[in-house]
C-alpha atoms as a PDB file:
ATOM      1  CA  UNK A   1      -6.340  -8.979  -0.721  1.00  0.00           C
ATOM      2  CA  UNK A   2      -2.776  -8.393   0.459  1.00  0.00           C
ATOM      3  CA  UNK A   3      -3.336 -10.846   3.487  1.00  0.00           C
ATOM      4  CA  UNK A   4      -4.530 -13.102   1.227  1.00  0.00           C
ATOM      5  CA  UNK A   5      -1.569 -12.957  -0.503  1.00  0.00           C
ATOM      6  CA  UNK A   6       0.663 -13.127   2.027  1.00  0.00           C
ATOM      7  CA  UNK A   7      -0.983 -16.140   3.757  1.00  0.00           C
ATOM      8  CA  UNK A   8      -0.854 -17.880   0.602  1.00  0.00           C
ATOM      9  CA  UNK A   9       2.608 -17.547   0.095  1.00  0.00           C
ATOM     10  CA  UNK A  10       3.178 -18.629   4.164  1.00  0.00           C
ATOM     11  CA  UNK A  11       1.101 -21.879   2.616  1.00  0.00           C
ATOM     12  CA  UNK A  12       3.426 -22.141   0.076  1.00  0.00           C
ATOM     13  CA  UNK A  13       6.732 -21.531   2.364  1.00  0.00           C
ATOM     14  CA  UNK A  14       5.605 -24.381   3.931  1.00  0.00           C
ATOM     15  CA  UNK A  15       5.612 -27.200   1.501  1.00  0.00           C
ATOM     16  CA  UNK A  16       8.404 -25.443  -0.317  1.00  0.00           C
ATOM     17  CA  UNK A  17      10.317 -26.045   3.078  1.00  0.00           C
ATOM     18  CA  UNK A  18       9.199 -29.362   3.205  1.00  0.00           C
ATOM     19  CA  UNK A  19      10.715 -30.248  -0.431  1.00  0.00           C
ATOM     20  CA  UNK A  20      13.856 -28.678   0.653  1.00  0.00           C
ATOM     21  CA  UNK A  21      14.209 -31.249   3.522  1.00  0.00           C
ATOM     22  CA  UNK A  22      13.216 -33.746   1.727  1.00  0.00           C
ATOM     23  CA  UNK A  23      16.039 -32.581  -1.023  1.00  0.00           C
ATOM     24  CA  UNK A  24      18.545 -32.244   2.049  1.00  0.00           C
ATOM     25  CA  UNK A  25      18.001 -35.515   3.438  1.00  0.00           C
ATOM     26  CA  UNK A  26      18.164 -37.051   0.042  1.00  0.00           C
ATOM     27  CA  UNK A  27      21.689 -34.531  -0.656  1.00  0.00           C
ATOM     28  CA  UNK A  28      22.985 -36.996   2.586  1.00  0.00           C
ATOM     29  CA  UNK A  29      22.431 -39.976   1.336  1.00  0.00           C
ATOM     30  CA  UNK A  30      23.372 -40.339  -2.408  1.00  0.00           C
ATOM     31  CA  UNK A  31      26.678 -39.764  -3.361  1.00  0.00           C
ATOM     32  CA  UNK A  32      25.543 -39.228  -7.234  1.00  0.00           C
ATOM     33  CA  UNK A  33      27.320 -35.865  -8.134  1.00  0.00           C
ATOM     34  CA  UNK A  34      24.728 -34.813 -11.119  1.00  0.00           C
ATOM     35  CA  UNK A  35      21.702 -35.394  -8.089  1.00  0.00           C
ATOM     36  CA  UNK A  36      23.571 -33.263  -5.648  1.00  0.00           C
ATOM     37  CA  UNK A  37      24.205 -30.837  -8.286  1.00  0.00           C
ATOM     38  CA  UNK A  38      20.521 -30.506  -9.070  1.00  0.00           C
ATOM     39  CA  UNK A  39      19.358 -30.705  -5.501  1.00  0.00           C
ATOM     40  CA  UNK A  40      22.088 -27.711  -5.201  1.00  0.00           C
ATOM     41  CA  UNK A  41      20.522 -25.693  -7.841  1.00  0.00           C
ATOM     42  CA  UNK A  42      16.696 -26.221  -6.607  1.00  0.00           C
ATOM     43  CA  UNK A  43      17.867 -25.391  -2.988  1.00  0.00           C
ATOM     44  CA  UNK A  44      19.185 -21.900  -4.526  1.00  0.00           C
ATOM     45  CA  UNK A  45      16.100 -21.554  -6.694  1.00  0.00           C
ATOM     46  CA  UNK A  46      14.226 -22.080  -3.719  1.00  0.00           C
ATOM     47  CA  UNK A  47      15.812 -19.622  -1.721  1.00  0.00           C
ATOM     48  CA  UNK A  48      15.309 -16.945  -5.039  1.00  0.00           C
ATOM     49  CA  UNK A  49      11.827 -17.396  -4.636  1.00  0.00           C
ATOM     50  CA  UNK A  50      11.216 -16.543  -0.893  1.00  0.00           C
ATOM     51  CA  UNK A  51      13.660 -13.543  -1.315  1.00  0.00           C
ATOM     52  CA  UNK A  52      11.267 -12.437  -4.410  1.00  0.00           C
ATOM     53  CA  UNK A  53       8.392 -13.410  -2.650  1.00  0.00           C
ATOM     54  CA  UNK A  54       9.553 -11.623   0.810  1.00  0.00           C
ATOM     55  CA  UNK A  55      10.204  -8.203  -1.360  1.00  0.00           C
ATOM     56  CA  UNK A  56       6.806  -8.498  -3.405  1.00  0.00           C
ATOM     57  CA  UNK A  57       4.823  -8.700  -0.289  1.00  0.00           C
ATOM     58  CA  UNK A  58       7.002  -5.598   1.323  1.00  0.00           C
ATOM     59  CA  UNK A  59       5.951  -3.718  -2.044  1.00  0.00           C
ATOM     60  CA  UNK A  60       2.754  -4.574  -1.720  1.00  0.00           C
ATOM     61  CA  UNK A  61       1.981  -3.307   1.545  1.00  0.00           C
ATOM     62  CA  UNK A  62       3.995  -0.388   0.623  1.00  0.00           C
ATOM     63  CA  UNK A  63       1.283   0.233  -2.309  1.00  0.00           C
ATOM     64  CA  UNK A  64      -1.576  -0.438  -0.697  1.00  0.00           C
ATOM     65  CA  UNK A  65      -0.154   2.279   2.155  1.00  0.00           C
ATOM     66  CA  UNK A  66       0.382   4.659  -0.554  1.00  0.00           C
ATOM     67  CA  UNK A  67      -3.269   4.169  -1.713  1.00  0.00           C
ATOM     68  CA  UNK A  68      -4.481   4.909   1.825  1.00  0.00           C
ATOM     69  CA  UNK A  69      -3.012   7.753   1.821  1.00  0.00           C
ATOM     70  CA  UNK A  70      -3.791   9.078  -1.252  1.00  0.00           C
ATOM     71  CA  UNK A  71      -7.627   7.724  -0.249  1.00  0.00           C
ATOM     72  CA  UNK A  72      -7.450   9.599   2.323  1.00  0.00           C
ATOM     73  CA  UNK A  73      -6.199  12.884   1.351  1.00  0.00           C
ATOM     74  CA  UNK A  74      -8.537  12.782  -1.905  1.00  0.00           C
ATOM     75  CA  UNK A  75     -11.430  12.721   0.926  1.00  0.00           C
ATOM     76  CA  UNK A  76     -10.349  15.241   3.247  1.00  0.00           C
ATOM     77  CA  UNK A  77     -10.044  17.273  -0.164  1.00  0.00           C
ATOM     78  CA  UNK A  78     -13.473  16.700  -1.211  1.00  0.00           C
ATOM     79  CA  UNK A  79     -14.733  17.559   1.864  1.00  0.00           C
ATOM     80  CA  UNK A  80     -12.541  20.814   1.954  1.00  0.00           C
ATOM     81  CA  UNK A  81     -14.393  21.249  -1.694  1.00  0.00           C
ATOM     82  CA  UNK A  82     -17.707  20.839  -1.014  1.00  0.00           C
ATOM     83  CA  UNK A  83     -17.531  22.795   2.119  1.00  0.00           C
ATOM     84  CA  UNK A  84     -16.085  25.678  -0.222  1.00  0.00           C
ATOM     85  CA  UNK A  85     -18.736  25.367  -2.344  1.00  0.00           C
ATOM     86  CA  UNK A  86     -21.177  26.071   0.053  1.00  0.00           C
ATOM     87  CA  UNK A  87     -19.491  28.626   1.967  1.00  0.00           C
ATOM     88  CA  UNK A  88     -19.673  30.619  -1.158  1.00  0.00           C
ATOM     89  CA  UNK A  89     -23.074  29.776  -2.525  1.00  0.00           C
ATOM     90  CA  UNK A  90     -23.767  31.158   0.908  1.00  0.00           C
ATOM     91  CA  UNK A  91     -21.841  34.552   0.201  1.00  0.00           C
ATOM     92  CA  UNK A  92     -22.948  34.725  -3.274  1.00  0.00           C
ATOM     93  CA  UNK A  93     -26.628  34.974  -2.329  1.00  0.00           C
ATOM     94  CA  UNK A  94     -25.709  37.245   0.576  1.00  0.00           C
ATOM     95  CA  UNK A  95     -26.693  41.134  -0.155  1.00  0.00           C
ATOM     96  CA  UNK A  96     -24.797  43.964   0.917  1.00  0.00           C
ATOM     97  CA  UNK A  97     -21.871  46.402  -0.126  1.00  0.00           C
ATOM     98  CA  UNK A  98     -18.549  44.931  -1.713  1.00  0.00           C
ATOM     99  CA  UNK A  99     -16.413  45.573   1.085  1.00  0.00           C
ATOM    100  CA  UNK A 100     -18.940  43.523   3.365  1.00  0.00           C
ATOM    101  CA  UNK A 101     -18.828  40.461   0.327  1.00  0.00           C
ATOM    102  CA  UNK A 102     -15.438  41.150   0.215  1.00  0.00           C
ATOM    103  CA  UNK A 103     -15.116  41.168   4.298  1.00  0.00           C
ATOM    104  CA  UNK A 104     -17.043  37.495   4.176  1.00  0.00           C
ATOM    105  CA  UNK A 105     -14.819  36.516   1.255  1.00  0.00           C
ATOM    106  CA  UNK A 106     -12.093  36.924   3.224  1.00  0.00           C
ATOM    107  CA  UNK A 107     -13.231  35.757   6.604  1.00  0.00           C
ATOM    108  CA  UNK A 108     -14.386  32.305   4.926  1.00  0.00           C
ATOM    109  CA  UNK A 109     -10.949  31.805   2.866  1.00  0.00           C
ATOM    110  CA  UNK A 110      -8.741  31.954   6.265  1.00  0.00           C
ATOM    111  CA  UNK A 111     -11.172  30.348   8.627  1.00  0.00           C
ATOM    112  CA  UNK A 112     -10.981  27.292   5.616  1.00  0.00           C
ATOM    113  CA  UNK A 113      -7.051  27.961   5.301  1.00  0.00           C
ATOM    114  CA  UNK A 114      -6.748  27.628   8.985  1.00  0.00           C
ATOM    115  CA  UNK A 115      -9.134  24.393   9.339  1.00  0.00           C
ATOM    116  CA  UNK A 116      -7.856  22.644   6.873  1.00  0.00           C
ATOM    117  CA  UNK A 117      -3.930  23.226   6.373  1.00  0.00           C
END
């Protein structure tokens, strides 16, 4: 979607930078002072827009980063979850005394500290 976006508004530059030459070469040649003062305020409109445009991709791409990342640590956290879960399903149909539980308890909570963190 974003390089969608951003080829889209390269189409756009395009004839928008067209028009602007057009406006320039037409600035040259009439002397009218209310057409030059128009083609003056498009030119600056103009150049608003690819400034917005510019920072609204930048943002975008900084969002869709963000998202990535958050994608990605939401996954490694399921992961760390389910892994947890089974780790102690394990232990909780394990028999033995409460220090050994206790012992495996332990065991599984820093071998999970140490592979994930």
């Amino acid at each position: 979607m974003l390089q969608g976006f951003s080829e889209e508004i390269q189409y756009k530059q395009a004839e928008l930078d067209r028009v602007n030459e057009k406006a320039q070469s037409l600035l040259q040649t009439n002397a009218d002072a209310k057409t030059s003062h128009a083609i003056t305020q498009l030119t600056t409109r103009y150049q608003g827009v690819i400034a917005l445009s510019k920072d609204i991709v930048k943002n975008l791409a900084t969002y869709y980063n963000n998202h990535l990342h958050y994608h990605d640590g939401h996954t490694a956290f399921c992961t760390w979850l389910a892994e947890t879960k089974h780790r102690l399903q394990t232990i909780h149909r394990t028999a033995g005394s409460k220090e050994d539980l206790g012992s495996k308890l332990d065991n599984m909570a820093v071998s999970s500290l140490k592979k994930h963190f």
